[in-house]
Each structure stands twice: as structure tokens, then as C-alpha cells.
N, C-alpha and C. Protein backbone atom coordinates (compact mmCIF):
# COMPACT_ATOMS: atom_id res chain seq x y z
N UNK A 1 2.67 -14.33 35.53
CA UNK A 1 1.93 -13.99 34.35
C UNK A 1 2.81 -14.22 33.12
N UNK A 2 1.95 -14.89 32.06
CA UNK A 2 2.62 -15.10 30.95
C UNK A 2 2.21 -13.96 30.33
N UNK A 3 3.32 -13.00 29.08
CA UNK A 3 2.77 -12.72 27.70
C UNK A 3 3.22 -12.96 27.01
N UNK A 4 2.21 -12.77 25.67
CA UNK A 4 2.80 -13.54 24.30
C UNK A 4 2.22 -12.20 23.49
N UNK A 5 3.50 -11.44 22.80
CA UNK A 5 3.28 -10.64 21.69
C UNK A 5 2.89 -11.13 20.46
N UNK A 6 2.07 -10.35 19.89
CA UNK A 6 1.53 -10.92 18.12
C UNK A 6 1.65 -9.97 17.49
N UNK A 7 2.47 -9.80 16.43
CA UNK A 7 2.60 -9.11 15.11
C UNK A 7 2.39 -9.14 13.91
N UNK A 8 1.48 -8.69 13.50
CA UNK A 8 0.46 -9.00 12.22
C UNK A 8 0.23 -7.83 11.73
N UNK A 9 0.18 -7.25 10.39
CA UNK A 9 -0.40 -6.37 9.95
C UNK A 9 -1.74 -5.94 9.71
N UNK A 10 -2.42 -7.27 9.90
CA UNK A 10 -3.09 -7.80 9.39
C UNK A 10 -4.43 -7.68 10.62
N UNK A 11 -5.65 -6.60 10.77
CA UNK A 11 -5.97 -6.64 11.50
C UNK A 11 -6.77 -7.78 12.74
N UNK A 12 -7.88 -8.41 11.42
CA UNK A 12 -8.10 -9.65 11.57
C UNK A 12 -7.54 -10.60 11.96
N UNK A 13 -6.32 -10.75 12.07
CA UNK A 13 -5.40 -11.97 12.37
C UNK A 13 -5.11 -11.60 13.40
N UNK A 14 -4.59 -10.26 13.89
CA UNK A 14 -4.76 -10.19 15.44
C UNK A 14 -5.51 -10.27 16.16
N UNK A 15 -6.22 -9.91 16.04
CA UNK A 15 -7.98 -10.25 16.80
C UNK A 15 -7.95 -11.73 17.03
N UNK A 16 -8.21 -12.37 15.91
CA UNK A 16 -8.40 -13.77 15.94
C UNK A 16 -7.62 -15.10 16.95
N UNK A 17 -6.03 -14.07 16.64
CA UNK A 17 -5.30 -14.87 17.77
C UNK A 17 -5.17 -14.25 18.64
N UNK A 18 -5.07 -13.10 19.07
CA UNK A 18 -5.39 -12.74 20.06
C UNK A 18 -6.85 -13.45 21.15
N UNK A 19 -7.77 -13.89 20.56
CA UNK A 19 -8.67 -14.53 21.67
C UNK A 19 -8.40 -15.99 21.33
N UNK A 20 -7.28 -16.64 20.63
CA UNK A 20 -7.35 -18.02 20.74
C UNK A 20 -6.32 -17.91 21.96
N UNK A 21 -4.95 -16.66 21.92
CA UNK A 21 -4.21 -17.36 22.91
C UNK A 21 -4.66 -16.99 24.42
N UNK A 22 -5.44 -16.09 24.16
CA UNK A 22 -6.28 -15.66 25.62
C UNK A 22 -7.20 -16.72 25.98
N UNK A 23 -7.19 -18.06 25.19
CA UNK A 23 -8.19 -18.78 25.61
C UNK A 23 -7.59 -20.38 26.17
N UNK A 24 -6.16 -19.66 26.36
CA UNK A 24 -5.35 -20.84 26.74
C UNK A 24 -5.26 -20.85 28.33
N UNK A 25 -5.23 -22.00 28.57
CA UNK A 25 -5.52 -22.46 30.07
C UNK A 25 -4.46 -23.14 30.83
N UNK A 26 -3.59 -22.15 31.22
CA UNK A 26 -2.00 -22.83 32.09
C UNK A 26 -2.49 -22.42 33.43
N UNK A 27 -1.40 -22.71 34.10
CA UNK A 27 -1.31 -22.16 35.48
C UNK A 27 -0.85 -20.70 36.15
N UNK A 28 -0.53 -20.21 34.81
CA UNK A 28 -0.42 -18.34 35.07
C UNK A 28 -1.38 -17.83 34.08
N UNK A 29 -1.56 -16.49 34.75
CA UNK A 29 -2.53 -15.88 33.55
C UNK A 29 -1.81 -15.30 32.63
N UNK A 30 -2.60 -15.17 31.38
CA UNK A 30 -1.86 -14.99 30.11
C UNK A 30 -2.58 -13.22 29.94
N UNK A 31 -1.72 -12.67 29.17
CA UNK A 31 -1.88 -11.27 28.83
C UNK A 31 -0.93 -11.19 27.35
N UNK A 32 -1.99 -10.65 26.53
CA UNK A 32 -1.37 -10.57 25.17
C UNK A 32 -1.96 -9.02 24.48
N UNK A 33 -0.10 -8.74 24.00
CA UNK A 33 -0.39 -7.64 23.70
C UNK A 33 0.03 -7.85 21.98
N UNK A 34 -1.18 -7.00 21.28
CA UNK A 34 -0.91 -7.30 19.56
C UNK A 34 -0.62 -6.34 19.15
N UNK A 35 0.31 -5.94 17.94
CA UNK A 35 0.96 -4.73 17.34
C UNK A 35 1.09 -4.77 15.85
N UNK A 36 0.48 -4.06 15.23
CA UNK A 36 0.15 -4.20 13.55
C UNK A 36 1.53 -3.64 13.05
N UNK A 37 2.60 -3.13 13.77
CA UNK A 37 3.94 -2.95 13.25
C UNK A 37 5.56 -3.56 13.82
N UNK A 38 6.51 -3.76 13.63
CA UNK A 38 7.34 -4.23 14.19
C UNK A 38 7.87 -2.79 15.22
N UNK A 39 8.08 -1.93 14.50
CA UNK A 39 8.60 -0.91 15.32
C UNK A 39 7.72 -0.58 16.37
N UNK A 40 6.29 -0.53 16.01
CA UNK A 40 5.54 -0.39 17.12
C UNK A 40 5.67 -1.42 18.49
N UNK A 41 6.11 -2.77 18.04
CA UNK A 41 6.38 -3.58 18.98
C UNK A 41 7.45 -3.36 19.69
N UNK A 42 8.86 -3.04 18.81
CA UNK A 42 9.76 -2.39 19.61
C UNK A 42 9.73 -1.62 20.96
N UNK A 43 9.25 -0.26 20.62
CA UNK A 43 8.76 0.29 21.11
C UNK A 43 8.10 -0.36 22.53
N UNK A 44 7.22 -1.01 22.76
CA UNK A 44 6.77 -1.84 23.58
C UNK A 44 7.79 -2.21 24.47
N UNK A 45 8.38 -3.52 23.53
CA UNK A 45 9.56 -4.07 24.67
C UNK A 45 10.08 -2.56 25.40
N UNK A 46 10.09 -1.95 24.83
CA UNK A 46 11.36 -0.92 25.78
C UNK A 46 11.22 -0.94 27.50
N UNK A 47 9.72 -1.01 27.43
CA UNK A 47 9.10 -1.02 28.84
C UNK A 47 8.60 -2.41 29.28
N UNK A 48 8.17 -2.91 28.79
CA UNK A 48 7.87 -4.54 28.94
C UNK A 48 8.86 -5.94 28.04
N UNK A 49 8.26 -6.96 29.06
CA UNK A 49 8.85 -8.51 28.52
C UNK A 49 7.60 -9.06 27.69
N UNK A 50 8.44 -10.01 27.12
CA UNK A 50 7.54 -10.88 26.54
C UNK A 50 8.19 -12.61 26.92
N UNK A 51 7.02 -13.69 26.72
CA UNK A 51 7.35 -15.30 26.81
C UNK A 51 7.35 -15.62 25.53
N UNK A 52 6.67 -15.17 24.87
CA UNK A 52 6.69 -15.98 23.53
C UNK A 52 5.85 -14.70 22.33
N UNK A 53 6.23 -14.98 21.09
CA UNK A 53 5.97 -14.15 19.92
C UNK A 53 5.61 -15.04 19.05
N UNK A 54 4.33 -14.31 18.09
CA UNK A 54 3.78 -15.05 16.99
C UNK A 54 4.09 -13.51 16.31
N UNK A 55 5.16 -14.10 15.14
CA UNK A 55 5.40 -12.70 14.02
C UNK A 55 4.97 -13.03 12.75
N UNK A 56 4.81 -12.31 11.78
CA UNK A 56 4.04 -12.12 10.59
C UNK A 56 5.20 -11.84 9.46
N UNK A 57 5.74 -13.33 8.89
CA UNK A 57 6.73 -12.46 8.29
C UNK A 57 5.93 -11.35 6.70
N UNK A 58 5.11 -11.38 6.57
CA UNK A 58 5.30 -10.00 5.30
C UNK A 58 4.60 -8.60 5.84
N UNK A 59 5.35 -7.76 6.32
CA UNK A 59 4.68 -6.80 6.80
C UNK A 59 4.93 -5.15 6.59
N UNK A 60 4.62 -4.54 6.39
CA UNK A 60 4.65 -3.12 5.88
C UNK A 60 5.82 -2.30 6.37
N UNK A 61 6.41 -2.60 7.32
CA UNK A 61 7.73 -1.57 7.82
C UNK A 61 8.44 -2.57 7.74
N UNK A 62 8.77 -3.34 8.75
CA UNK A 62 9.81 -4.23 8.68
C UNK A 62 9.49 -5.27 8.36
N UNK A 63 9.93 -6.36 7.84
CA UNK A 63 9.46 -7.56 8.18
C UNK A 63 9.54 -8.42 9.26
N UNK A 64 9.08 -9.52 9.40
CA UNK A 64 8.67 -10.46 10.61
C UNK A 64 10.34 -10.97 11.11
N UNK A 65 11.01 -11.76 9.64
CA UNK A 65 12.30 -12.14 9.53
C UNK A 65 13.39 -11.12 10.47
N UNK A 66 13.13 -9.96 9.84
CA UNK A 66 14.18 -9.02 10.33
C UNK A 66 13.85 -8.95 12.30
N UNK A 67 12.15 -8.62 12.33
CA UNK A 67 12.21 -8.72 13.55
C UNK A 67 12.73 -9.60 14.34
N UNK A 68 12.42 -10.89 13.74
CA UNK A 68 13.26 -12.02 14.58
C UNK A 68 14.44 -12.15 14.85
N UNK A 69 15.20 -11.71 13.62
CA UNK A 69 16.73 -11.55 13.80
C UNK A 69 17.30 -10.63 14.78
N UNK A 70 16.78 -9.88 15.09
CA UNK A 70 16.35 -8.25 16.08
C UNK A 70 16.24 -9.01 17.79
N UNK A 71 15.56 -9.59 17.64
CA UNK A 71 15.18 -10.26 18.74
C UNK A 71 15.97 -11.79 19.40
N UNK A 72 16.11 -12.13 18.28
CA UNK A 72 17.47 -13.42 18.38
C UNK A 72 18.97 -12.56 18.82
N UNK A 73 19.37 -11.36 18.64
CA UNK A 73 20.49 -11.20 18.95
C UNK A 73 20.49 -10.04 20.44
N UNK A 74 19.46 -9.91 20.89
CA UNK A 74 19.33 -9.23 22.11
C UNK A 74 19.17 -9.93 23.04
N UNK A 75 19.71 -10.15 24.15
CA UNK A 75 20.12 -10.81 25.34
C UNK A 75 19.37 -11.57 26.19
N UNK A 76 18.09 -9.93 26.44
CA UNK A 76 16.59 -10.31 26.69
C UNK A 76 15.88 -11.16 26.50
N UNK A 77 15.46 -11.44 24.84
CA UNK A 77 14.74 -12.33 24.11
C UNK A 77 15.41 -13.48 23.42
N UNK A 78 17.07 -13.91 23.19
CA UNK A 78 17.40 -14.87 22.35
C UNK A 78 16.87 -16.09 22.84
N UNK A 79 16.54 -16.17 24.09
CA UNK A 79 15.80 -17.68 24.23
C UNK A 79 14.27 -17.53 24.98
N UNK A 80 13.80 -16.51 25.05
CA UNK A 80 11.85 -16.65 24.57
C UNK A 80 11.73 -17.41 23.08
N UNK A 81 10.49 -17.79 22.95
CA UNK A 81 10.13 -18.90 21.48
C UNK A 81 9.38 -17.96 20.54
N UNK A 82 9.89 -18.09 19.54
CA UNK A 82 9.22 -17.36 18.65
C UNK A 82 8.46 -17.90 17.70
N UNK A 83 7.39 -17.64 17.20
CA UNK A 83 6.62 -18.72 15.83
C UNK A 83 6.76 -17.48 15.13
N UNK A 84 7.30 -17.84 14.12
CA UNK A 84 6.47 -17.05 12.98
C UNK A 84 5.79 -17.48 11.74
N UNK A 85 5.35 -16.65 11.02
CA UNK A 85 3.70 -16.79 10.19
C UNK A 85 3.51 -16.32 8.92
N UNK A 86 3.32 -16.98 8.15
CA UNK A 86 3.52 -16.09 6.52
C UNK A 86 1.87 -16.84 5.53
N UNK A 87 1.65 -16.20 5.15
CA UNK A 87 0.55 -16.48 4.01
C UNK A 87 1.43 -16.79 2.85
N UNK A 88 2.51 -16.75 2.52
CA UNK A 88 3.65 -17.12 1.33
C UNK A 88 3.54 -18.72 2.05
N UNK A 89 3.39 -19.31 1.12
CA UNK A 89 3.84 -21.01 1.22
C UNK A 89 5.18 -21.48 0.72
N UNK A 90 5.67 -20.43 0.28
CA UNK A 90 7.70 -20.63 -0.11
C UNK A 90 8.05 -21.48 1.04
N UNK A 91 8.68 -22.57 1.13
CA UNK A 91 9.36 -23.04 1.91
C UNK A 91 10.25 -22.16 3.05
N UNK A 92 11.45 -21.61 1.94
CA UNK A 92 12.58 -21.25 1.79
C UNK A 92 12.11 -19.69 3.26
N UNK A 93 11.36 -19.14 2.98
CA UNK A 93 10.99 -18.08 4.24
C UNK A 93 10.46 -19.58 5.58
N UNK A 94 9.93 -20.24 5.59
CA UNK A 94 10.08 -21.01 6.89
C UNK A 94 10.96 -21.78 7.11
N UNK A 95 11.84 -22.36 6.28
CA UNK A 95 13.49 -22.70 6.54
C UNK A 95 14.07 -21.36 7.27
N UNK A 96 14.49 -20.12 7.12
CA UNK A 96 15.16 -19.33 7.07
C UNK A 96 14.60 -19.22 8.70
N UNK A 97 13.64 -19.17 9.10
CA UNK A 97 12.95 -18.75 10.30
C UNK A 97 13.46 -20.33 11.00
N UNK A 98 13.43 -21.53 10.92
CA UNK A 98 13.88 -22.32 11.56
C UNK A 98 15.55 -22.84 11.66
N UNK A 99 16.22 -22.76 10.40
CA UNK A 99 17.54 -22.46 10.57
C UNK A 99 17.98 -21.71 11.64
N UNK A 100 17.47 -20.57 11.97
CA UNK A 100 17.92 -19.27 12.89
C UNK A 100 17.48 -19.51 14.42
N UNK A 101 16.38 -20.70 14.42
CA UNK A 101 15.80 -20.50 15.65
C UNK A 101 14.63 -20.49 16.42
N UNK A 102 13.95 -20.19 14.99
CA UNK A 102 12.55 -20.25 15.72
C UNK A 102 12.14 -21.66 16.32
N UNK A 103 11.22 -21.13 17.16
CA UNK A 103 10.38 -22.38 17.88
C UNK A 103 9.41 -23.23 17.04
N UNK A 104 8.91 -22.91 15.97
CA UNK A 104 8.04 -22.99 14.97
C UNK A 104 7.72 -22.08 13.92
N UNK A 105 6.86 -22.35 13.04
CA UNK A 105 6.66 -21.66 11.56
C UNK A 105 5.29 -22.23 11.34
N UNK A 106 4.14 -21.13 11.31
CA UNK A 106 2.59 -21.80 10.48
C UNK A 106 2.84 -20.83 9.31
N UNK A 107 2.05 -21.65 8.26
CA UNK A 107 1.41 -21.30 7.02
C UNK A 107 0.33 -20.94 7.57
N UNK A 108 -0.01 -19.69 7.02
CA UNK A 108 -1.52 -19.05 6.91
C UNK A 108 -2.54 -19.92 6.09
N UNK A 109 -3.50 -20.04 5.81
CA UNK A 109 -4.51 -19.64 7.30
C UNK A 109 -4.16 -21.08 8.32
N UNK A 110 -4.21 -20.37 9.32
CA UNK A 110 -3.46 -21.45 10.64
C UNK A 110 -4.56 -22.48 10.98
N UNK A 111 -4.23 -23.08 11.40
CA UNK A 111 -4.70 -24.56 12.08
C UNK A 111 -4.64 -23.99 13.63
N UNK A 112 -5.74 -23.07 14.45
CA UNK A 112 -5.65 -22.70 15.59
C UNK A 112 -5.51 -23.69 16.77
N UNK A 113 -6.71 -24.61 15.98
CA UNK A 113 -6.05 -25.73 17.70
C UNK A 113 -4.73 -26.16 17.63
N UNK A 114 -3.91 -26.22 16.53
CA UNK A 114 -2.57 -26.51 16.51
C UNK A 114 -1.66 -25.78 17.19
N UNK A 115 -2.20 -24.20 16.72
CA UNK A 115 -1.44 -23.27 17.24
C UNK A 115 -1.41 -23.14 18.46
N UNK A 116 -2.71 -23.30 19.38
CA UNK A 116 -3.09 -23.15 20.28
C UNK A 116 -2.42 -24.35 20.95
N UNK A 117 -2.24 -25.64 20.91
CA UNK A 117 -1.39 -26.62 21.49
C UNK A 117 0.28 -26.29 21.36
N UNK A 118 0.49 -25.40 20.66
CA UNK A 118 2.13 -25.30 20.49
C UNK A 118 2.52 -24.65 21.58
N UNK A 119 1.30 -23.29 21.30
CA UNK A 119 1.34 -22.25 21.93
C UNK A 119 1.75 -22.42 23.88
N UNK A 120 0.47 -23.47 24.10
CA UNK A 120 0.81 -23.93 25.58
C UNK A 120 1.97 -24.90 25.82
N UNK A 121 2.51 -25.48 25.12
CA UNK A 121 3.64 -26.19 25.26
C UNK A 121 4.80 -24.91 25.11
N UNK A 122 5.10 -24.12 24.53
CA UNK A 122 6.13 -23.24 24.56
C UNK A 122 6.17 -22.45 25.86
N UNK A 123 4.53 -22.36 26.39
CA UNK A 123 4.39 -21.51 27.84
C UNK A 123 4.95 -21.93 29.10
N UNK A 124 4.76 -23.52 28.57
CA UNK A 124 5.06 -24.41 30.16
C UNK A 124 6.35 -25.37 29.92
């Protein structure tokens, strides 16, 4: 079984990807769990893994950035793929996220079949 965490503040946007990546079709089943906070996601890992993360960098407790950095230096996760996601079109926040590592970077509002093709290539 694959999962792929999503962190969004943003309720709508979880929902939304939440049934695009549930609508992805590999050879394991996919299970996705979404979390409108970073700490709340924390939290999560404590007891579970994740394959891959779609983070939100502007978000009400922490940001997406910090989470990633959080997650890039723990043992567990430095090589799961991470996308992250900003409605800011600044470059300079999706440089900063690919400098460091990420697997990818969308501009809001996303291009889902895109996402959705990244998405299964990062799975398999």
C-alpha cells in the first residue's frame, strides 16, 4: 500500500486532491491521509509512514517550507518525494523548495492531470 499525505489549509484543496490522488491507478492501493495543519500532520507520522507529500507552502501554524525542511532532515522521510504548493507565484518560494529537494513545485490552481501524472511517477 501506497500513502501520500496532503497538507493544505485550505479545505477545498484537500478534498479536491484528495479524490484526484485516490483516483490513481498503480499496482498497490493508495490511501491518503489529508491534514489542514503541519503539526497536525506531525502528529500523524508519529504512528504512521508516508510515500509521498503534497505540502501547502502558506499555512496558518507552520509553513509548508518549514515542514519540508522538518521532513528533509529526519531519516524516515529524507528520501520519500515531496511536491509542494503555493498560490504565491514568487518564484523565489519554488526555487527554495527545489534547491532543498523537493520532487516538484505546482502553482495554484494546479493542473490536476499534471499532478496526477507526477503523482504516479513518484509512486512507481
Amino acid at each position: 500500500m501506497k500513502r501520500i499525505v496532503i497538507v493544505d489549509d485550505q479545505y477545498t484543496i484537500r478534498l479536491i486532491l484528495s479524490e484526484l490522488v485516490e483516483s490513481i491507478e498503480i499496482n498497490e492501493q493508495i490511501e491518503v491521509s489529508a491534514f489542514s495543519s503541519v503539526n497536525e500532520t506531525f502528529d500523524w507520522l508519529k504512528t504512521n509512514k508516508a510515500d509521498l507529500f503534497l505540502i501547502d507552502y502558506m499555512m496558518d501554524d507552520v509553513n509548508g517550507y518549514e515542514m519540508f525542511r522538518q521532513l528533509k532532515k529526519n531519516p524516515l522521510y529524507s528520501r520519500v518525494p515531496i511536491i509542494g504548493m503555493s498560490a504565491d507565484d514568487d518564484v523565489t518560494i519554488k526555487y527554495q523548495f527545489l534547491e532543498e529537494g523537493a520532487a516538484d513545485f505546482f502553482v495554484k490552481p494546479l493542473d490536476y492531470y499534471e499532478c496526477k501524472l507526477k503523482c504516479i511517477n513518484l509512486l512507481t
